[in-house]
Protein backbone atom coordinates (compact mmCIF):
# COMPACT_ATOMS: atom_id res chain seq x y z
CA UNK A 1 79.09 153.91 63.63
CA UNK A 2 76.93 151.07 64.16
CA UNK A 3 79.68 148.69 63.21
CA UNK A 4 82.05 150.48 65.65
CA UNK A 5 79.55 149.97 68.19
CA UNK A 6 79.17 146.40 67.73
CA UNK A 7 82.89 145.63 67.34
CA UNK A 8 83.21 147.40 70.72
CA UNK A 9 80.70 145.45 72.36
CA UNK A 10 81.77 141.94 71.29
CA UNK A 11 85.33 143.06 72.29
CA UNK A 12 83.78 143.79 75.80
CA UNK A 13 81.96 140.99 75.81
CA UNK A 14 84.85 138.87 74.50
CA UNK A 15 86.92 140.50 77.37
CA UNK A 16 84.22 140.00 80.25
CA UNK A 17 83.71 135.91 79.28
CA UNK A 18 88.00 135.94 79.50
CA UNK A 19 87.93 137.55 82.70
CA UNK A 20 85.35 134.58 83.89
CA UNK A 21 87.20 132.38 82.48
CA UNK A 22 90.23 132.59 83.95
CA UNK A 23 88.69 132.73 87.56
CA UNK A 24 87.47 129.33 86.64
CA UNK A 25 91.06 128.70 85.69
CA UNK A 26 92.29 129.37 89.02
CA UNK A 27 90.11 127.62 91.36
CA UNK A 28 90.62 124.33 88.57
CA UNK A 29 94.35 125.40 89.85
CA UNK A 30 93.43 125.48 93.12
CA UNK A 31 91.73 122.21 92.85
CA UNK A 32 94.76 120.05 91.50
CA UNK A 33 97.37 121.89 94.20
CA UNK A 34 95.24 120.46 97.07
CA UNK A 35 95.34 117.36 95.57
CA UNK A 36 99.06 117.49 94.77
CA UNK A 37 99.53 118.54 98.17
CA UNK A 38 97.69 115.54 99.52
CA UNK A 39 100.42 113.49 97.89
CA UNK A 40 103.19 115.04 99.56
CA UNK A 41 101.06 114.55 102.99
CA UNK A 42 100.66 111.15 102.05
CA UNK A 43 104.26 111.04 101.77
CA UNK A 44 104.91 112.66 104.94
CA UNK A 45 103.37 109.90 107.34
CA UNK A 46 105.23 107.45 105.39
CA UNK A 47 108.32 107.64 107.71
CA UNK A 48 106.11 108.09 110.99
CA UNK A 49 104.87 104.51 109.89
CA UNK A 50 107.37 102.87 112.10
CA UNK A 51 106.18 104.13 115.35
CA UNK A 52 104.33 101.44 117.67
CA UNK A 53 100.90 102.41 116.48
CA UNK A 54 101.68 102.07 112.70
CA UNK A 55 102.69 98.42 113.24
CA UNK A 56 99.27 97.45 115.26
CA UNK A 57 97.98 98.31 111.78
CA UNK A 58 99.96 95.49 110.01
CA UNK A 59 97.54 93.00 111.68
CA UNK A 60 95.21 93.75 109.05
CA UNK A 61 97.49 92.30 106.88
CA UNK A 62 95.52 89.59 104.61
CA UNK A 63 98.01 87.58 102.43
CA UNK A 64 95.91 85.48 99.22
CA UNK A 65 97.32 83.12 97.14
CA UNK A 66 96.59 80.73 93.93
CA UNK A 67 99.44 79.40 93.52
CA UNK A 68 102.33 80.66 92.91
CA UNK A 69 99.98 84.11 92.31
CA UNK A 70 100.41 85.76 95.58
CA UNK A 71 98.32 89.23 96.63
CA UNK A 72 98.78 91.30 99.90
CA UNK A 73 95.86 93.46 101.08
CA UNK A 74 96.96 95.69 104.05
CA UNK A 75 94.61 98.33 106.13
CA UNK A 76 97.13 101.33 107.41
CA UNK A 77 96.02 103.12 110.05
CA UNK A 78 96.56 107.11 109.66
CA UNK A 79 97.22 109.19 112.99
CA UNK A 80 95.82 111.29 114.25
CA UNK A 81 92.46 109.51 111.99
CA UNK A 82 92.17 108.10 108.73
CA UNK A 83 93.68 105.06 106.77
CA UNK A 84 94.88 103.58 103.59
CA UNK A 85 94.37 100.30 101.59
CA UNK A 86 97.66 99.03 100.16
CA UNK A 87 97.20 96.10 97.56
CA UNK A 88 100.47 94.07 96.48
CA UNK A 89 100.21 92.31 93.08
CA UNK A 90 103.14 90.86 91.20
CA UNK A 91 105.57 93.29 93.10
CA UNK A 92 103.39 96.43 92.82
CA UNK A 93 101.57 98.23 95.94
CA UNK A 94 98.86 100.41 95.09
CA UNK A 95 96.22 102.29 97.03
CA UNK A 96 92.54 101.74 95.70
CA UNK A 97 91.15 103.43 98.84
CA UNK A 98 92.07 105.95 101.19
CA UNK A 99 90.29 107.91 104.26
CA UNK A 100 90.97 111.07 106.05
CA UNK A 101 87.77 110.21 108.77
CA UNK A 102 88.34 106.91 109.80
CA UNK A 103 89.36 103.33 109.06
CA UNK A 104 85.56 102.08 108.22
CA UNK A 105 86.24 102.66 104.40
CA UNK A 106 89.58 101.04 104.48
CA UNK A 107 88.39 98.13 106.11
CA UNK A 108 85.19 98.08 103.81
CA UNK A 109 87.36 98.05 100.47
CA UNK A 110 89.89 95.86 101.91
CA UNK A 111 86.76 93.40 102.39
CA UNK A 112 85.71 93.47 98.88
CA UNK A 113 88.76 93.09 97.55
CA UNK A 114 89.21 89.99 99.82
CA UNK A 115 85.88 88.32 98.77
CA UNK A 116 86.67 89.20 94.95
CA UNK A 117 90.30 87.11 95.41
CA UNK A 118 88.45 84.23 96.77
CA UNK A 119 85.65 84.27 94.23
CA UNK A 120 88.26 83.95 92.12
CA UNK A 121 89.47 80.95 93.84
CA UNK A 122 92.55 82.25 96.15
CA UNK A 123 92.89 81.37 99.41
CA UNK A 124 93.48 84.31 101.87
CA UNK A 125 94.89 84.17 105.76
């Protein structure tokens, strides 16, 4: 009986850390849908970039060169707030910072990237 009653208790027990486990299962879930829906948000102003407002934010636009090596660093406003770094090298854009408060990051990232491409000798506009 004593074996019954510990066979019944690690089966409860095995049943009650399952039941945990998979509530820490779903909010991991939860975690990577907000995060693939901020990808298809990010997608979303992508065609409201042509708008007026969207093109006062291509005069952050800092082009660096070494030359023929040639590197784009771009600040993107976001309406209603926020913004996004886009960095151009050999052909590819990337975004190494993003904001959903304001452009002060953006700008901030786009600065360090600046000053390491002309510590590294490039020459930026």
């Amino acid at each position: 009986m004593n074996r019954l009653t510990s066979l019944a208790l690690i089966a409860g027990l095995a049943l009650a850390f399952a039941g945990c486990a998979s509530t820490g299962k779903k909010s991991t879930t939860a975690a990577p849908a907000a995060t693939a829906a901020a990808p298809a948000a990010k997608a979303t102003p992508a065609p409201a970039a042509t708008p007026a407002p969207k093109a006062a934010a291509d005069s952050s636009k800092v082009t660096c060169k070494h030359g023929k090596d040639e590197r784009v660093i771009e600040v993107e406003a976001l309406s209603p707030k926020g913004c996004k770094v886009h960095y151009t090298k050999a052909g590819k854009t990337t975004e190494p910072a993003t904001s959903g408060v304001g452009t002060k990051h953006c700008e901030d990232a786009a600065a360090k990237i600046k000053k390491t491409l002309t510590d590294a000798k490039f020459e930026c506009n």
